[in-house]
C-alpha atoms as a PDB file:
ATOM      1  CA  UNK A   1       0.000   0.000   0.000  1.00  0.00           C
ATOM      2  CA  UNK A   2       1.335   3.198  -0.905  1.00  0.00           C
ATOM      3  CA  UNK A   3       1.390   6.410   1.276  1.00  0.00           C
ATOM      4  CA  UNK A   4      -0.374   8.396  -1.283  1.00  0.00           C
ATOM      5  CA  UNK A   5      -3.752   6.088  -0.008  1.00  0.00           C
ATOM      6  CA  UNK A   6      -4.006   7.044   3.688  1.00  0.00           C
ATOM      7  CA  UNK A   7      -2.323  10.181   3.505  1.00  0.00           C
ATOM      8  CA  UNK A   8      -3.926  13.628   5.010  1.00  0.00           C
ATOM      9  CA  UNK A   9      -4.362  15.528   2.236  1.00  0.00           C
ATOM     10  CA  UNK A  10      -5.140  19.318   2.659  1.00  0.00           C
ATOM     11  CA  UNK A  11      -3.617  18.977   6.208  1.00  0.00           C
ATOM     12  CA  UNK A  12      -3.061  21.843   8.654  1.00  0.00           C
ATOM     13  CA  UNK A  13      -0.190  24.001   8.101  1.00  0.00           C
ATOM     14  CA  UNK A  14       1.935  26.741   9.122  1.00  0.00           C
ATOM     15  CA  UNK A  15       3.909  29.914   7.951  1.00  0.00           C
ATOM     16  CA  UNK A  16       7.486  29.964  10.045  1.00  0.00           C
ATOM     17  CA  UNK A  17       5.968  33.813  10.774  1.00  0.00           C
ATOM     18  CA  UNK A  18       2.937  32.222  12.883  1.00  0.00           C
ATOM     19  CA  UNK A  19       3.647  33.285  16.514  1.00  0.00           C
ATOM     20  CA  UNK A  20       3.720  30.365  18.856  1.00  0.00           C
ATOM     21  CA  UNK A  21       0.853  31.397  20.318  1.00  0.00           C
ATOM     22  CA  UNK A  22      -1.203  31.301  17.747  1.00  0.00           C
ATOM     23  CA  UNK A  23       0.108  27.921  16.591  1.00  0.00           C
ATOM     24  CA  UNK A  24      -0.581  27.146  20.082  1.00  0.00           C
ATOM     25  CA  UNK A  25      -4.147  28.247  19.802  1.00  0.00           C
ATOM     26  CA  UNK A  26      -4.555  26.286  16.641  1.00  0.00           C
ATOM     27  CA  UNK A  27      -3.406  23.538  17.812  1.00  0.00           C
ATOM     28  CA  UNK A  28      -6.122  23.546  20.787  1.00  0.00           C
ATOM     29  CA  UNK A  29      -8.819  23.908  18.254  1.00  0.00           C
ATOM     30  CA  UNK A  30      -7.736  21.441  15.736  1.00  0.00           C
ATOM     31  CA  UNK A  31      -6.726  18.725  17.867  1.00  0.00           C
ATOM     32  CA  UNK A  32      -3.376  18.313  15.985  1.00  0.00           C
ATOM     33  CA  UNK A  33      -0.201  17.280  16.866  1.00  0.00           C
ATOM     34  CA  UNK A  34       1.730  17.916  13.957  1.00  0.00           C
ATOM     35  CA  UNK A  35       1.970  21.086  11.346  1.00  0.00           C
ATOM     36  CA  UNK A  36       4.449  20.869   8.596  1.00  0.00           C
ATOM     37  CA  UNK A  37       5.744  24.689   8.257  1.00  0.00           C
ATOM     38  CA  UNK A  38       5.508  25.803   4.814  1.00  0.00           C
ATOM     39  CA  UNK A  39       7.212  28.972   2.724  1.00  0.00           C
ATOM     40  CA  UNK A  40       5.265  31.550   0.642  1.00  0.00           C
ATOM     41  CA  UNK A  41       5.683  28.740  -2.482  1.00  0.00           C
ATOM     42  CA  UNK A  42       4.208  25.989  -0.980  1.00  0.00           C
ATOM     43  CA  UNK A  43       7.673  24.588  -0.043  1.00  0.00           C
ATOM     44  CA  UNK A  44       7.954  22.618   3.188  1.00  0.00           C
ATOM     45  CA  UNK A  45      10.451  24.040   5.110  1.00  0.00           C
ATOM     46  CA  UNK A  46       9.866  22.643   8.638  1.00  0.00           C
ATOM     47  CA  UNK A  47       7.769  20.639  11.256  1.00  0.00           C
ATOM     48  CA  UNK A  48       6.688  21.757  14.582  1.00  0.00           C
ATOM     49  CA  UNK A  49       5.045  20.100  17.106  1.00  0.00           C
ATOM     50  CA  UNK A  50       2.963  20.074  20.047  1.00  0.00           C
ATOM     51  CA  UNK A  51       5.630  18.721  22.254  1.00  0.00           C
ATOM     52  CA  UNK A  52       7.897  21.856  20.455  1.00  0.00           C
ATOM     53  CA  UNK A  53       4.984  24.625  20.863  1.00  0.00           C
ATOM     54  CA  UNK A  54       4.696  23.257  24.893  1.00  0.00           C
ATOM     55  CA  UNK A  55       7.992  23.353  25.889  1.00  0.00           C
ATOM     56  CA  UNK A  56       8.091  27.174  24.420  1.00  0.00           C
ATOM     57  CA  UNK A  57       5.246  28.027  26.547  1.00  0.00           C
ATOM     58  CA  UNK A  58       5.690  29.048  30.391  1.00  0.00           C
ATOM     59  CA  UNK A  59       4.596  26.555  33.008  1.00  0.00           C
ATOM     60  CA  UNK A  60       1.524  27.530  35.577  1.00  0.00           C
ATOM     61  CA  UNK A  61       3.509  25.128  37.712  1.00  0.00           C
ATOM     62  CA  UNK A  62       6.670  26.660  37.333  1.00  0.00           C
ATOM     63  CA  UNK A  63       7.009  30.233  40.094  1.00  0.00           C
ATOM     64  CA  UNK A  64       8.769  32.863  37.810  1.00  0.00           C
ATOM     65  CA  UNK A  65       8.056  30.959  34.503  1.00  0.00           C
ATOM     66  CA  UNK A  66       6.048  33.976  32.860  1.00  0.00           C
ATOM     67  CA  UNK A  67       6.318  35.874  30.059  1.00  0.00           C
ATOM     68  CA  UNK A  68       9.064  38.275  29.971  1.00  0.00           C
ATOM     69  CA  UNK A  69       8.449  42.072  29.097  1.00  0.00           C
ATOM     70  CA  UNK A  70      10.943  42.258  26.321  1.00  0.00           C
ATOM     71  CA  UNK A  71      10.827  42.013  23.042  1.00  0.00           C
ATOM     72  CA  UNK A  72      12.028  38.728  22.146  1.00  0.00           C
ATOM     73  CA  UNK A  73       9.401  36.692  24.154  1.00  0.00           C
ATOM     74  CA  UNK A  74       6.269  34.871  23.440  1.00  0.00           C
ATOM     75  CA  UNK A  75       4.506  37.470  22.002  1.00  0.00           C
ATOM     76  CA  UNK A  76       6.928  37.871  19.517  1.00  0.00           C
ATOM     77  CA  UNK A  77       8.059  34.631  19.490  1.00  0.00           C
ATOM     78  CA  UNK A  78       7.370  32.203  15.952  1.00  0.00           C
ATOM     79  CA  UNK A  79       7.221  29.019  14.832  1.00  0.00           C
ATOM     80  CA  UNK A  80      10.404  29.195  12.624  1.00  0.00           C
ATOM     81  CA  UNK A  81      12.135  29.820  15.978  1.00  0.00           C
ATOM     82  CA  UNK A  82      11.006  26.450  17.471  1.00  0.00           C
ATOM     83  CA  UNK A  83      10.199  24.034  14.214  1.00  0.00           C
ATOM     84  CA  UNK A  84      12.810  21.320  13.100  1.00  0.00           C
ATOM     85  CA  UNK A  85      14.474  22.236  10.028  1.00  0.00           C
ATOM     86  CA  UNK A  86      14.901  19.637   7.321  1.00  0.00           C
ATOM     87  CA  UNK A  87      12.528  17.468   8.904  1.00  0.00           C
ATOM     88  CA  UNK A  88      12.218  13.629   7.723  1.00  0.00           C
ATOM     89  CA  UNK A  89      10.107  13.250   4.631  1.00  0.00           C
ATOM     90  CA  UNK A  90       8.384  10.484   2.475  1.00  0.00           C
ATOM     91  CA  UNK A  91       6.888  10.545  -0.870  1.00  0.00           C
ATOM     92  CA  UNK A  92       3.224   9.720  -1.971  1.00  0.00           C
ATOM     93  CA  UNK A  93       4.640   6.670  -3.592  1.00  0.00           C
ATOM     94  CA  UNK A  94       6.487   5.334  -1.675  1.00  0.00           C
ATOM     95  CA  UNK A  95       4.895   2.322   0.712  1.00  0.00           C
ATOM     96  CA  UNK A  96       3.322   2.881   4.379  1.00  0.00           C
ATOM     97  CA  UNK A  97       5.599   0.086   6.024  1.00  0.00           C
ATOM     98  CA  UNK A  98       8.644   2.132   5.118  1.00  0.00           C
ATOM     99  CA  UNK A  99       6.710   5.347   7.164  1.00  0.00           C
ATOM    100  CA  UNK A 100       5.792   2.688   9.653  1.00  0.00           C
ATOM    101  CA  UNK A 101       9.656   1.945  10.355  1.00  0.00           C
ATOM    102  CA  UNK A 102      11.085   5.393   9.821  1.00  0.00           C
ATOM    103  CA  UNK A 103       8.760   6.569  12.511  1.00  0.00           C
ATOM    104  CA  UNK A 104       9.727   3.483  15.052  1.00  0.00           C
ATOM    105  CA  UNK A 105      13.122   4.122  14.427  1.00  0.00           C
ATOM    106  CA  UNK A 106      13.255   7.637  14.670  1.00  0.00           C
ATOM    107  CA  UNK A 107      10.299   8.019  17.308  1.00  0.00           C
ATOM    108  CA  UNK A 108       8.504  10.630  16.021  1.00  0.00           C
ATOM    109  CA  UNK A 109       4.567  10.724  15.283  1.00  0.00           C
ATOM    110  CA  UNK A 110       4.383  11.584  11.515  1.00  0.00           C
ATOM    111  CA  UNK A 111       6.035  12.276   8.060  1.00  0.00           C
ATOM    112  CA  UNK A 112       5.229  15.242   5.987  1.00  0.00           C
ATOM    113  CA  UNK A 113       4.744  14.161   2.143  1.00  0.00           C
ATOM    114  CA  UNK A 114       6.352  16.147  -0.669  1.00  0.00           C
ATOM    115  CA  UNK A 115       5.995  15.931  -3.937  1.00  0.00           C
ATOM    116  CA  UNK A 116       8.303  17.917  -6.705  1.00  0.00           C
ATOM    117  CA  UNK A 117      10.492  20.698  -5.823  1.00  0.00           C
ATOM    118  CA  UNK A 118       9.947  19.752  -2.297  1.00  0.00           C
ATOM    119  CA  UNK A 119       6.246  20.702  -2.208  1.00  0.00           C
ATOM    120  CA  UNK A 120       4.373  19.890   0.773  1.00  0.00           C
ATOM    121  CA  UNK A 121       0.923  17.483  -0.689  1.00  0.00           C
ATOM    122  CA  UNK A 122       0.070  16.138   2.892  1.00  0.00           C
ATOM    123  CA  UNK A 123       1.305  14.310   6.013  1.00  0.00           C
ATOM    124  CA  UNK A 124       1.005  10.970   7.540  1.00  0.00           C
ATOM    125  CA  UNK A 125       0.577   9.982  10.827  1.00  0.00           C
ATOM    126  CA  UNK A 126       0.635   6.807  13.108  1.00  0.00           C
ATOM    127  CA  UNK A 127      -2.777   7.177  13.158  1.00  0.00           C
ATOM    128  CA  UNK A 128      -2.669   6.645   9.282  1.00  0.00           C
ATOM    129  CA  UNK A 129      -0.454   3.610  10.090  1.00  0.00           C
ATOM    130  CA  UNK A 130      -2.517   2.058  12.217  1.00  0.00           C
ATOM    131  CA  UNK A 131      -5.661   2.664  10.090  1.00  0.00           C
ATOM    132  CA  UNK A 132      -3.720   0.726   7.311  1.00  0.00           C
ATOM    133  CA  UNK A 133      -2.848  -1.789   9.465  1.00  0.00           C
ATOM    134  CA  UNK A 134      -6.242  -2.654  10.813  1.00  0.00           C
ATOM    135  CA  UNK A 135      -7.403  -2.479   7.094  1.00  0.00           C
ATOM    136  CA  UNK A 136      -4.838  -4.378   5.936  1.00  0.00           C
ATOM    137  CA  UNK A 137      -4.788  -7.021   8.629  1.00  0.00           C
ATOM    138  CA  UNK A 138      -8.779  -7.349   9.084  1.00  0.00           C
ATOM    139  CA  UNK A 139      -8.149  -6.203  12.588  1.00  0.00           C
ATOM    140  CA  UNK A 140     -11.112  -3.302  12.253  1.00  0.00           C
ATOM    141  CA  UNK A 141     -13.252  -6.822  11.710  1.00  0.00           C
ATOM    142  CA  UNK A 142     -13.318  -7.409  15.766  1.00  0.00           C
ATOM    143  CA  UNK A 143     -15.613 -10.181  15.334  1.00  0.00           C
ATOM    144  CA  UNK A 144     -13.125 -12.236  13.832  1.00  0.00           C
ATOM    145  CA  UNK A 145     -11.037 -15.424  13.674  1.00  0.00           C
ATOM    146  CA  UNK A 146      -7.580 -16.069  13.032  1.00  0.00           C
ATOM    147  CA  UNK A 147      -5.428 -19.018  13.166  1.00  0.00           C
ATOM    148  CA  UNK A 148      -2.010 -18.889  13.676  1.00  0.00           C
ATOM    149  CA  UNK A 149       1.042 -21.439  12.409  1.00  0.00           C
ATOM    150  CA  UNK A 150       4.536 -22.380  12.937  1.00  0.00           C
ATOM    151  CA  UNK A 151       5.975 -23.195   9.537  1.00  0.00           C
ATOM    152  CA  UNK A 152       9.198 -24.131   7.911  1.00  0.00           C
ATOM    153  CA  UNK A 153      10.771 -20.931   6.181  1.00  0.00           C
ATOM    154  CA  UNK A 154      11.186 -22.766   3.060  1.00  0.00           C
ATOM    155  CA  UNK A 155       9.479 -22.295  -0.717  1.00  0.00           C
ATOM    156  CA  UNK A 156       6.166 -23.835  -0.979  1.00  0.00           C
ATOM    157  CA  UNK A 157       5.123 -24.374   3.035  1.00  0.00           C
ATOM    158  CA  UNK A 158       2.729 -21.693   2.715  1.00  0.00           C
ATOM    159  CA  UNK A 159       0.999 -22.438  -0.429  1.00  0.00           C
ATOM    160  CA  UNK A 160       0.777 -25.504   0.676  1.00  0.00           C
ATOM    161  CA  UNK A 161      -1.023 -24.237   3.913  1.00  0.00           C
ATOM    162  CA  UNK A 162      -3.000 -22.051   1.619  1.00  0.00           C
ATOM    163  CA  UNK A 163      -3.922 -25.022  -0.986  1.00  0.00           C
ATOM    164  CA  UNK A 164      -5.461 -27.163   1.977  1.00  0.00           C
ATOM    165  CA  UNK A 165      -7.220 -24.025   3.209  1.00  0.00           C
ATOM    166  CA  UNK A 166      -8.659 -23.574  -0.040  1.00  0.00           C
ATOM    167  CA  UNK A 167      -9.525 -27.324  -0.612  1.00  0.00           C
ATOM    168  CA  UNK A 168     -11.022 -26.788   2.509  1.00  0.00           C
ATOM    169  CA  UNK A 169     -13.332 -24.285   1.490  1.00  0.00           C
ATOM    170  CA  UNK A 170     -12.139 -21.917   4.071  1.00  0.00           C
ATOM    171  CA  UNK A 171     -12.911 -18.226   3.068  1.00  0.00           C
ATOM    172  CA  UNK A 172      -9.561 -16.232   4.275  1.00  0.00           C
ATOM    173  CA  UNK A 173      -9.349 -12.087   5.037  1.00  0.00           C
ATOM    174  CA  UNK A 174      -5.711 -11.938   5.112  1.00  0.00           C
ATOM    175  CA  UNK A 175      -2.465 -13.404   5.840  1.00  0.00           C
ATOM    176  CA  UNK A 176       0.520 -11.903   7.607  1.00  0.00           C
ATOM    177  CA  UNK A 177       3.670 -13.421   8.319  1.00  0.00           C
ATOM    178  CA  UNK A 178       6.852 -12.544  10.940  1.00  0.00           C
ATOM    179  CA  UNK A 179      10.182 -13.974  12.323  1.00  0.00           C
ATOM    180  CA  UNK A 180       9.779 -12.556  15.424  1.00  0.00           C
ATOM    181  CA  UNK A 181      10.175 -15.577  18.562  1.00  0.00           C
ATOM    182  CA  UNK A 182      10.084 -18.105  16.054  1.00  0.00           C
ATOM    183  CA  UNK A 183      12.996 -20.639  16.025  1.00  0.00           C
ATOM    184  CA  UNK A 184      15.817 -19.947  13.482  1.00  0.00           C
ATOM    185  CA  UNK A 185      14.102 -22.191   9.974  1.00  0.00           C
ATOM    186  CA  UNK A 186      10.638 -21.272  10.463  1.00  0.00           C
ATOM    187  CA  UNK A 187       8.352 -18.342  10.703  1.00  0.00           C
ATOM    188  CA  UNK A 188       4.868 -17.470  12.133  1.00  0.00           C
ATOM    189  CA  UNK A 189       1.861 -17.438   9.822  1.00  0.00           C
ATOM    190  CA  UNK A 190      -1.599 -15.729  11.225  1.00  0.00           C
ATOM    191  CA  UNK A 191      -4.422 -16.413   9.095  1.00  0.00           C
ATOM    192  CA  UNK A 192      -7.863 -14.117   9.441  1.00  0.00           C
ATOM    193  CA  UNK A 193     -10.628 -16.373   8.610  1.00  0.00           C
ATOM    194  CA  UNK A 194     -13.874 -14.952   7.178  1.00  0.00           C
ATOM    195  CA  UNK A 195     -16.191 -18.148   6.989  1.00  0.00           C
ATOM    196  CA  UNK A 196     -14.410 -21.892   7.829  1.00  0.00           C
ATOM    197  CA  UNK A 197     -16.643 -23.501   5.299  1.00  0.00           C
ATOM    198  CA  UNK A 198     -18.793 -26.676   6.314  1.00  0.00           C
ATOM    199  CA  UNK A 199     -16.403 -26.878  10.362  1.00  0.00           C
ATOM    200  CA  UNK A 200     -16.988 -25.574  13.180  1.00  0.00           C
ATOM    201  CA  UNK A 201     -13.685 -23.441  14.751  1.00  0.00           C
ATOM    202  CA  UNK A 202     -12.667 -26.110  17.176  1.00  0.00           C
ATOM    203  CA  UNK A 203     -13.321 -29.054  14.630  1.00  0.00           C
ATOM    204  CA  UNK A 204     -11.398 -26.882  11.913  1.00  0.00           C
ATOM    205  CA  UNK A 205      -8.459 -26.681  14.553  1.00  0.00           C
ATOM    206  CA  UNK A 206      -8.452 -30.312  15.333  1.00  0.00           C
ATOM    207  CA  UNK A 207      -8.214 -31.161  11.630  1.00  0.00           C
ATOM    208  CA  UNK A 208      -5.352 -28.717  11.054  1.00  0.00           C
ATOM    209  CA  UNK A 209      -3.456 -29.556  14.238  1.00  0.00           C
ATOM    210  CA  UNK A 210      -3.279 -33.217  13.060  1.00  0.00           C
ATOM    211  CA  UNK A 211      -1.472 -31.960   9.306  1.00  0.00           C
ATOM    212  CA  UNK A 212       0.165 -28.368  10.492  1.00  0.00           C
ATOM    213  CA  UNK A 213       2.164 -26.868  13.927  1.00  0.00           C
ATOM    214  CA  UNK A 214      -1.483 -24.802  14.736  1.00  0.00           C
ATOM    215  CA  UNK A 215      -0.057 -23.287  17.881  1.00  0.00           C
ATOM    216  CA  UNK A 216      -3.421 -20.742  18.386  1.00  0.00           C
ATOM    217  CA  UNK A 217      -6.415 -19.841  17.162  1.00  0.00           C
ATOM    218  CA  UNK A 218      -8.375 -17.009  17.956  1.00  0.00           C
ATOM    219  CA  UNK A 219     -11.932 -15.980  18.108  1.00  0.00           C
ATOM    220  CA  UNK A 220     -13.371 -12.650  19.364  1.00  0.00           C
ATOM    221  CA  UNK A 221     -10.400 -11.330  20.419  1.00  0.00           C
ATOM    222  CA  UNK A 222      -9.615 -14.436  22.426  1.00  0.00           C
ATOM    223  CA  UNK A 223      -6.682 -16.703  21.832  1.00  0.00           C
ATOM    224  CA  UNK A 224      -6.437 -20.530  22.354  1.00  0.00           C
ATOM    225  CA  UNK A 225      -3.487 -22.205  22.656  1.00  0.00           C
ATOM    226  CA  UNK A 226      -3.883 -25.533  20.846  1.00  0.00           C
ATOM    227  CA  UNK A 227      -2.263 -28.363  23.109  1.00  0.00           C
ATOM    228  CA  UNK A 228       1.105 -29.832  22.119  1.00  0.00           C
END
């Protein structure tokens, strides 16, 4: 899936001459944490935050944290003097698990999205992440099942978990795979499950347990370990 599909377009944005109180008041109204900084062109040219507009504000908690009566101070004070410069950017094509990692890694809470000559077309979010990712996974399905495998990481174990599915006549959602706590030569496989045909769950399970390493399955949110 490409950025370019769960994107914010038409997002919330902000001169580097907004004051940070203003930015601070739009940020209050819009419930947004994020506001690429754009030049008179269209060009991005920063990010701010709300974590960035906070720590420029004084503290109520803080004695002697107030607003100075000079000139550089908050009223005066403007979002190109707080925003990171250069921020991290993605592209509309390019895919939403890239975003997804370059936001983990980096631990920030979205990407602004340029197009030509550095143009700002929108931002995405970890919101927009996990939107995909429910989507994508058949997680936003909460009535769901899924079964989940141990398999050997080796061409043609999961088509051939797939063909005997299929022969099965068991109606799938989606199919995700990952390496993660799985002994070195195999990998996990979770299967959503939109009908299982002519079984019942726990018959289905039985069935697969005798031909496959079923470790779980899950129903309603619920997950039962299959015995070993």
């Amino acid at each position: 899936m490409l950025v370019k599909n769960w994107m914010t377009e038409g997002c919330i944005n902000l001169s580097g001459e907004t004051t940070v109180l203003d930015a601070s008041d739009i940020m209050r109204r819009s419930n947004v944490r994020q506001f690429p900084v754009i030049d008179d062109e269209g060009a991005l040219v920063g990010i701010v935050s709300d974590r960035d507009i906070r720590d420029a504000m004084p503290s109520k908690y803080l004695p002697g944290d107030v607003v100075p009566n000079q000139e550089n101070n908050l009223l005066t004070l403007k979002v190109k003097d707080i925003m990171t410069v250069d921020p991290l950017v993605t592209a509309p094509d390019e895919t939403v698990e890239t975003v997804a990692a370059i936001l983990l890694q980096n631990k920030i809470g979205a990407l602004p999205v340029v197009g030509k000559g550095n143009a700002l077309v929108g931002i995405i979010t970890e919101v927009d992440v996990f939107r995909y990712l429910c989507a994508t996974s058949g997680g936003s399905i909460m009535a769901g099942i899924q079964l989940i495998f141990e398999i050997e990481d080796t061409p043609g174990a999961a088509i051939d978990l797939l063909s005997y599915l299929r022969g099965e006549k068991i109606r799938l959602t989606s199919v995700l795979t990952s390496y993660k706590n799985v002994k070195k030569g195999y990998r996990r496989v979770s299967i959503r499950v939109q009908s299982t045909g002519e079984h019942s769950l726990e018959s289905l399970a039985d069935l697969l347990k005798k031909k496959f390493t079923l470790t779980h399955y899950v129903k309603d949110g619920r997950a039962v370990a299959m015995p070993a």
